[in-house]
N, C-alpha and C. Protein backbone atom coordinates (compact mmCIF):
# COMPACT_ATOMS: atom_id res chain seq x y z
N UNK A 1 -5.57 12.64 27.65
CA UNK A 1 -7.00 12.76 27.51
C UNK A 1 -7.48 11.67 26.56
N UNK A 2 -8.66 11.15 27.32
CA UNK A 2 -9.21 9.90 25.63
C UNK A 2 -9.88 10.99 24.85
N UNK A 3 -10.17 10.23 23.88
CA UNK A 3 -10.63 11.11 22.50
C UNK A 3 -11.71 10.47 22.24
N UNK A 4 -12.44 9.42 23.63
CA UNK A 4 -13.90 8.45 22.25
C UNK A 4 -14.74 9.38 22.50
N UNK A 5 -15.60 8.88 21.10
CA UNK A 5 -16.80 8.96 20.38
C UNK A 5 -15.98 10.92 19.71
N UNK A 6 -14.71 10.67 19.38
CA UNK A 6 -14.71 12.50 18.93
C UNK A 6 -14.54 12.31 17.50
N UNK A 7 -13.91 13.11 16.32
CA UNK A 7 -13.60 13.16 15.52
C UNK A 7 -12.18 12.86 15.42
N UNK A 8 -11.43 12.85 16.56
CA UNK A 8 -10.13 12.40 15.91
C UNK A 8 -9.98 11.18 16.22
N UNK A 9 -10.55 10.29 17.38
CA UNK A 9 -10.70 9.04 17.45
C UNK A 9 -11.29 8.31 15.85
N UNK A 10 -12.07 8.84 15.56
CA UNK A 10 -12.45 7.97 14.26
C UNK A 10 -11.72 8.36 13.03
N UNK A 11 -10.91 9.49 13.11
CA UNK A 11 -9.84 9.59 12.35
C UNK A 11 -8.46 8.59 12.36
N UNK A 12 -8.05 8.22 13.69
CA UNK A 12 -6.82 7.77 14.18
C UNK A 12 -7.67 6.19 13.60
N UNK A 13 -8.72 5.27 13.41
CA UNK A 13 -9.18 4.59 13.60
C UNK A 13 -9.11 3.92 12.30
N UNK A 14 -9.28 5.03 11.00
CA UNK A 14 -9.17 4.78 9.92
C UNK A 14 -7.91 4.48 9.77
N UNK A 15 -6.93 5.82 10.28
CA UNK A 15 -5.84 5.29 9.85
C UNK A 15 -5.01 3.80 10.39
N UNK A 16 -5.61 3.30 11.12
CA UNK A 16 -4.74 2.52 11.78
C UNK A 16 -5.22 1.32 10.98
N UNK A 17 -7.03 1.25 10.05
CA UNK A 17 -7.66 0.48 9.17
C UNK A 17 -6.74 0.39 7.97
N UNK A 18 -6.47 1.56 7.29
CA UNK A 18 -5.66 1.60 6.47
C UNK A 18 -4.46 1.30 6.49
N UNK A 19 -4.03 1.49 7.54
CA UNK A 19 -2.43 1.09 7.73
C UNK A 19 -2.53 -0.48 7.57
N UNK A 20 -3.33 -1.58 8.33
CA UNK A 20 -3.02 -3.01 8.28
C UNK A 20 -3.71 -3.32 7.09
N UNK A 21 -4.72 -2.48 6.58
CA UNK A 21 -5.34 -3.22 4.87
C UNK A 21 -4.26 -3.36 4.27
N UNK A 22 -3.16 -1.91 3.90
CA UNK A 22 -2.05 -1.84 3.05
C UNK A 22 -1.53 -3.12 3.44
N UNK A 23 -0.91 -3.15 4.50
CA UNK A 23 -0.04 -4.12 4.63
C UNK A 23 -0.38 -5.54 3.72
N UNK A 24 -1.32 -5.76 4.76
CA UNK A 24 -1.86 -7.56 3.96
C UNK A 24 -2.62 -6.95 2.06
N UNK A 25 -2.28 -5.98 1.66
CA UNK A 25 -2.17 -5.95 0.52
C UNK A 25 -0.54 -5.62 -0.20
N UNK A 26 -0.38 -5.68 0.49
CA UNK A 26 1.15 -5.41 0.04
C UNK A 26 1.16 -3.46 -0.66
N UNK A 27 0.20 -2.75 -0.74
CA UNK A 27 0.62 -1.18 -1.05
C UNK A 27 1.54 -0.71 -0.31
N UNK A 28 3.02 -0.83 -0.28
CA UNK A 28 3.92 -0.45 0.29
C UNK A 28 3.86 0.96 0.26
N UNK A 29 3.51 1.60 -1.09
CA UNK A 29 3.10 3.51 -0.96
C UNK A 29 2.38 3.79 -0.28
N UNK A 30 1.26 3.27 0.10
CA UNK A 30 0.37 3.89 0.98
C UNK A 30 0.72 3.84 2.47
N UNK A 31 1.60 2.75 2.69
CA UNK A 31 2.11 2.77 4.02
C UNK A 31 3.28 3.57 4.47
N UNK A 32 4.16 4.00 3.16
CA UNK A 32 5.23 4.88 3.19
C UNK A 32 4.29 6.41 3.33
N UNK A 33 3.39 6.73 2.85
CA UNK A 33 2.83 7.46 2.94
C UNK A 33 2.14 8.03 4.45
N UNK A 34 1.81 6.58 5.26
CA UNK A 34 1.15 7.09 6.57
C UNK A 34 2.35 6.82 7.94
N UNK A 35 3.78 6.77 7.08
CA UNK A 35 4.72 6.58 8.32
C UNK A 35 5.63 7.87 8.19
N UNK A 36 6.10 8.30 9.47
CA UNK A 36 6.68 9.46 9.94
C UNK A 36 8.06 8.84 9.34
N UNK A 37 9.21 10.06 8.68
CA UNK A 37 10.07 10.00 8.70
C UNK A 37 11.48 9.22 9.16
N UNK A 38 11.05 9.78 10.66
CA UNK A 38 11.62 8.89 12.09
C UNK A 38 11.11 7.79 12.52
N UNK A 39 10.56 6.90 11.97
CA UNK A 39 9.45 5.87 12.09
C UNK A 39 10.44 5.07 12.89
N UNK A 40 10.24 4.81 14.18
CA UNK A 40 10.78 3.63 14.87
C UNK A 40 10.02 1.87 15.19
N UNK A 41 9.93 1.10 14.38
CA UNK A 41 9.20 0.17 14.44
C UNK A 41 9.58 -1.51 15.05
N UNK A 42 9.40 -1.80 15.84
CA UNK A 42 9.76 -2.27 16.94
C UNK A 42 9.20 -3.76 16.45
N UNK A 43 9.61 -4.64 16.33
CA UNK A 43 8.92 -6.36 16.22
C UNK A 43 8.79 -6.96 17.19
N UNK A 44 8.01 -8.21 17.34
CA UNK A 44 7.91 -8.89 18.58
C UNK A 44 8.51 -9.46 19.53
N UNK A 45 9.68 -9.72 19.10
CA UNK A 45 10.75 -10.04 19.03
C UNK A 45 12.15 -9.64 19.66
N UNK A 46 11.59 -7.94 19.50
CA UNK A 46 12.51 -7.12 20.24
C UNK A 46 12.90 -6.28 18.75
N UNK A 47 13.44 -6.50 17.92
CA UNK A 47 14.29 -5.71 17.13
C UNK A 47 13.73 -4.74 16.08
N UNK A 48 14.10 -3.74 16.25
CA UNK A 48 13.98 -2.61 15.55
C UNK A 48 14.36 -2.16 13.93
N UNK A 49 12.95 -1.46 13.46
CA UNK A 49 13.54 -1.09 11.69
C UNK A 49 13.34 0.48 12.06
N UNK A 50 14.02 0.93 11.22
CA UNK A 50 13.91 2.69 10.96
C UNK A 50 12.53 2.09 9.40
N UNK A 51 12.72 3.78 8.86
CA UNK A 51 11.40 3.79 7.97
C UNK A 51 12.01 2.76 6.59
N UNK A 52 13.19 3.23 6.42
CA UNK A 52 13.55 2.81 5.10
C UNK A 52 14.15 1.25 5.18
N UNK A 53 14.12 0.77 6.43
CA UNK A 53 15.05 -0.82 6.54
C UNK A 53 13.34 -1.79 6.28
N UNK A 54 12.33 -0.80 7.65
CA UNK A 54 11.05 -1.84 7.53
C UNK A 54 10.50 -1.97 5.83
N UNK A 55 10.71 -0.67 5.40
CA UNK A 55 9.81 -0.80 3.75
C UNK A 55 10.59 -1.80 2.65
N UNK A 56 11.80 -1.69 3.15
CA UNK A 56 12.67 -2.56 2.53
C UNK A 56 12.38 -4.23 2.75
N UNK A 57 12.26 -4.43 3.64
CA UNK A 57 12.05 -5.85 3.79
C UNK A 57 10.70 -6.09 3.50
N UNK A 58 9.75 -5.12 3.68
CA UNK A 58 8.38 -5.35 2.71
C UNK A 58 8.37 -5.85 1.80
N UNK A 59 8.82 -4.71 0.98
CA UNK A 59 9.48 -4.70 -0.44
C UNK A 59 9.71 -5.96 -0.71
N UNK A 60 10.45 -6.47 0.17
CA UNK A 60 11.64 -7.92 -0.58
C UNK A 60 10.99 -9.07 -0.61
N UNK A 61 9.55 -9.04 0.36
CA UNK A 61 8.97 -10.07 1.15
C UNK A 61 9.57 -10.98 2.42
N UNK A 62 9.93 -10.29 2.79
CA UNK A 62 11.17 -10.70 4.29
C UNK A 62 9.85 -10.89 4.83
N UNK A 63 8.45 -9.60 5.31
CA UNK A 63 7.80 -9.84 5.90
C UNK A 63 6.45 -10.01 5.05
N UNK A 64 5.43 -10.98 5.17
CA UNK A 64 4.38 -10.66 4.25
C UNK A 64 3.32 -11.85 4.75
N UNK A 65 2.20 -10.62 5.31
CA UNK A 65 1.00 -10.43 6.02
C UNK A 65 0.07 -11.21 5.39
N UNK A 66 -0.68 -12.43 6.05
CA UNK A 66 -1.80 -13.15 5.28
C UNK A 66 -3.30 -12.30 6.42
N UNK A 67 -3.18 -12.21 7.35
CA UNK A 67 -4.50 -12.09 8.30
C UNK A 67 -4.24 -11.30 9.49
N UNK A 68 -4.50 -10.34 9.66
CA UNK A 68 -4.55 -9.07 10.68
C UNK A 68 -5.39 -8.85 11.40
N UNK A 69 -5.97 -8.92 12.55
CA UNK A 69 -6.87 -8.21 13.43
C UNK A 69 -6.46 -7.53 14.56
N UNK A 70 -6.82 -6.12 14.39
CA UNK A 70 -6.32 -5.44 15.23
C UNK A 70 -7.45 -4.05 15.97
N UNK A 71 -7.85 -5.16 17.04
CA UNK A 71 -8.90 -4.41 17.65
C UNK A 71 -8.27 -3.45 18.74
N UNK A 72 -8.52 -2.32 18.51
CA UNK A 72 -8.44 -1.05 19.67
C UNK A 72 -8.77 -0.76 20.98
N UNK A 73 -8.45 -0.81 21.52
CA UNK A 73 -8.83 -0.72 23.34
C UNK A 73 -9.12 0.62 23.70
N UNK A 74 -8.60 1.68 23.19
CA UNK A 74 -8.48 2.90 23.98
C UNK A 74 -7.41 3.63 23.02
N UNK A 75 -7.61 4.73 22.16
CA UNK A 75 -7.01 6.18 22.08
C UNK A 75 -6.38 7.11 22.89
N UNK A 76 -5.39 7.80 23.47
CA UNK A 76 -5.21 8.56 24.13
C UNK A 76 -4.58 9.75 23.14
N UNK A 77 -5.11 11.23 23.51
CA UNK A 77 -4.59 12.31 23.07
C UNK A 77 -3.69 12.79 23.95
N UNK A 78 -2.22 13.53 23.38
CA UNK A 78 -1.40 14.31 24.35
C UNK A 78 -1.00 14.83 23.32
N UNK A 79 -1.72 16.13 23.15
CA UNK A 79 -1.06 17.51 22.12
C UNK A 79 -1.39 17.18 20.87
N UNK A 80 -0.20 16.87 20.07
CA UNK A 80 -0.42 16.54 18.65
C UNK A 80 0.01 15.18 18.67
N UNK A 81 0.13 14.29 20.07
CA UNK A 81 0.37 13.20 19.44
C UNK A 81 -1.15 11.93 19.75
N UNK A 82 -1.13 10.84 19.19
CA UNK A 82 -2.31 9.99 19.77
C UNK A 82 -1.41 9.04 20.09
N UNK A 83 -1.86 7.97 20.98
CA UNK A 83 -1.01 7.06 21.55
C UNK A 83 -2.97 5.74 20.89
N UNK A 84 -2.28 4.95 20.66
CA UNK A 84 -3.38 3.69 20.02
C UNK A 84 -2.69 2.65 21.10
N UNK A 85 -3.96 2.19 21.78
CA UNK A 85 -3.14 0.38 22.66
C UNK A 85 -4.81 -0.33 22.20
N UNK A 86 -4.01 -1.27 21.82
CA UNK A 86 -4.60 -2.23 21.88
C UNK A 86 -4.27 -3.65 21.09
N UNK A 87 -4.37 -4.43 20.24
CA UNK A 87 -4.13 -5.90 20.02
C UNK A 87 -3.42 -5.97 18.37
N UNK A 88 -2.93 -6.80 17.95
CA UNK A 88 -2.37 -7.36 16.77
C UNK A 88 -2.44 -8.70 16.31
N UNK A 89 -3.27 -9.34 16.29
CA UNK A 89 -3.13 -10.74 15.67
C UNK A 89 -3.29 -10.97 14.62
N UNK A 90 -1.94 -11.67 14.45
CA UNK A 90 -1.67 -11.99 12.64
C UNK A 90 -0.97 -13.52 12.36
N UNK A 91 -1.23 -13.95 11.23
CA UNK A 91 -0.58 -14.61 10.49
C UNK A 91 0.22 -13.93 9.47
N UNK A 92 1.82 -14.72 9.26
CA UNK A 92 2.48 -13.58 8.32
C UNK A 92 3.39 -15.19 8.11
N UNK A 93 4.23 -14.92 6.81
CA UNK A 93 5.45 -15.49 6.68
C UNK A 93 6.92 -14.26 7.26
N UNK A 94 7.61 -14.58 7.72
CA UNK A 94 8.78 -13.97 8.00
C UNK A 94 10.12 -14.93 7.44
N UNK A 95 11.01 -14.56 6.12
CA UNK A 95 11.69 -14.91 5.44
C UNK A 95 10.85 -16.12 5.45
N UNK A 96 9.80 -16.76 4.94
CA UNK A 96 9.51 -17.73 4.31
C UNK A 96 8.93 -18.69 5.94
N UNK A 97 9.32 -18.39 6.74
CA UNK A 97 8.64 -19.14 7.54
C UNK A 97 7.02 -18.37 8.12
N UNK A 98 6.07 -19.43 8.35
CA UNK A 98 5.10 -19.11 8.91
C UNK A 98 5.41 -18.87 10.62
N UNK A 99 4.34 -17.89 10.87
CA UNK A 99 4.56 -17.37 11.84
C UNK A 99 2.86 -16.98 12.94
N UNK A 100 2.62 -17.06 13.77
CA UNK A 100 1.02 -16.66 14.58
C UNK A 100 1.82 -15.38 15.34
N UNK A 101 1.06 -14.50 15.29
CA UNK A 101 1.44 -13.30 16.39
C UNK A 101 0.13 -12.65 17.66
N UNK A 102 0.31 -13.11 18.43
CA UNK A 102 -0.68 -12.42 19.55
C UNK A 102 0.02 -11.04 20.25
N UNK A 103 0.01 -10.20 20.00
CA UNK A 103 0.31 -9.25 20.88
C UNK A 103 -0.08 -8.16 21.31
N UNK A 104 -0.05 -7.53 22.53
CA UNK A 104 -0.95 -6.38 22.35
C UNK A 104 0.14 -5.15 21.81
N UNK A 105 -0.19 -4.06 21.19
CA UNK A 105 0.47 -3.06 20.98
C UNK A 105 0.71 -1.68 21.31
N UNK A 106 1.13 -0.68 20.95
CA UNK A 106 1.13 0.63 21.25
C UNK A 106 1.55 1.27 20.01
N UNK A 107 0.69 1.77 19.48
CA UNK A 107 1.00 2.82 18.15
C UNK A 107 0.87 4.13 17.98
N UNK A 108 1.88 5.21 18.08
CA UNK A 108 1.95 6.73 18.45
C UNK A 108 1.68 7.21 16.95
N UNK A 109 0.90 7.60 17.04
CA UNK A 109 1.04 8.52 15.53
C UNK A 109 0.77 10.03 16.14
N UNK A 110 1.58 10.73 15.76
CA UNK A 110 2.02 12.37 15.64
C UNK A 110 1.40 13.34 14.36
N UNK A 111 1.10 14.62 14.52
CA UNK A 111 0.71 15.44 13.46
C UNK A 111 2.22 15.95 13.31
N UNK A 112 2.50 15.64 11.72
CA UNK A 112 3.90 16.53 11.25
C UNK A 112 2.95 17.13 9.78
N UNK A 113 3.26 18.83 10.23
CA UNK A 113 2.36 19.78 9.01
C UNK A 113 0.90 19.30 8.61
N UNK A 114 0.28 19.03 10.18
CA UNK A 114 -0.97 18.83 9.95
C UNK A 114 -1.62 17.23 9.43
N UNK A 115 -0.71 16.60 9.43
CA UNK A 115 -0.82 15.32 8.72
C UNK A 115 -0.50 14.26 10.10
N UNK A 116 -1.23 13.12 10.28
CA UNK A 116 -1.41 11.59 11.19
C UNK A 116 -0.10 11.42 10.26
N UNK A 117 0.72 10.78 11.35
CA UNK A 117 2.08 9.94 10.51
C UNK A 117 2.18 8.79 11.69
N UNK A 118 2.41 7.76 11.31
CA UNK A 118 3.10 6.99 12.40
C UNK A 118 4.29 6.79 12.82
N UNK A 119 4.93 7.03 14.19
CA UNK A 119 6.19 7.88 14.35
C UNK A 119 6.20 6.82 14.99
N UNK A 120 5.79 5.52 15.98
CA UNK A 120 6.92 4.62 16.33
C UNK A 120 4.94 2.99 16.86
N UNK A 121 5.99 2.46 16.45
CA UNK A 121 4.74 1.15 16.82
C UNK A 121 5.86 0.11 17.65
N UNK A 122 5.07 -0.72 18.86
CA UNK A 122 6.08 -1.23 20.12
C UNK A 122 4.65 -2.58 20.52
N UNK A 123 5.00 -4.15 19.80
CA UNK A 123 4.44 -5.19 20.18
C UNK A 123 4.60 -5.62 21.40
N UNK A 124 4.30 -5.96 22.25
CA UNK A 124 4.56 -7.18 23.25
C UNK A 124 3.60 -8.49 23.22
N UNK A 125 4.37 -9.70 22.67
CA UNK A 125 3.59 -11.02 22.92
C UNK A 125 3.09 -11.27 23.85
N UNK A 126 1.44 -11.47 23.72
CA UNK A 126 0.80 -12.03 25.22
C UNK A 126 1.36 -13.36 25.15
N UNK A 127 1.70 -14.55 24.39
CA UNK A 127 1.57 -15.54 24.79
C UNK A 127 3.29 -16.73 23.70
């Protein structure tokens, strides 16, 4: 089911605001804070972090975010989970190299005890 113009669409909307502010601010708590446990996080690239490998390389500056835009296409609700598609474009260094990212995305965030967590995010490069 879509969710526009509801209350949880502009809920899921914030969080997904908050999720890339943290980032390109570097608040690694606040992002540990809005990721699920089981966090499966997927790079462009193909390769995969669990919760504690991605915060880690935060942490270290392995990855670190200069410019984010990430416009939304469409919400979908199924139960307690939301499914987010839509875009990612960034500038970032990755271990020290610069990097452009176009891709569109898919970001599931799940209610665990009532709480938005993000339980798995999946890029694909348009270009």
């Amino acid at each position: 089911m879509t969710i526009e113009n509801s209350p949880i669409e502009a809920e899921i909307r914030a969080l997904e605001d908050r999720r890339y502010n943290a980032v390109i601010r570097g608040d690694f708590d606040t992002l540990e804070s809005l990721f699920h446990i089981q966090l499966v996080y997927t790079h462009s690239r193909g390769d995969r972090d669990t919760l504690a490998s991605y915060l880690t390389k935060l942490r270290q500056g392995f990855y670190k975010y200069h410019r984010i835009e990430h416009p939304i296409d469409n919400i979908l609700l199924v139960g307690d989970t939301a499914i987010v598609v839509g875009e990612m474009n960034a500038e970032l260094s990755v271990n020290g190299t610069a990097k452009t990212l176009t891709n569109n995305v898919i970001a599931v965030w799940t209610k665990d005890s009532g709480t938005w967590k993000l339980l798995a995010y999946q890029p694909t490069p348009r270009s």
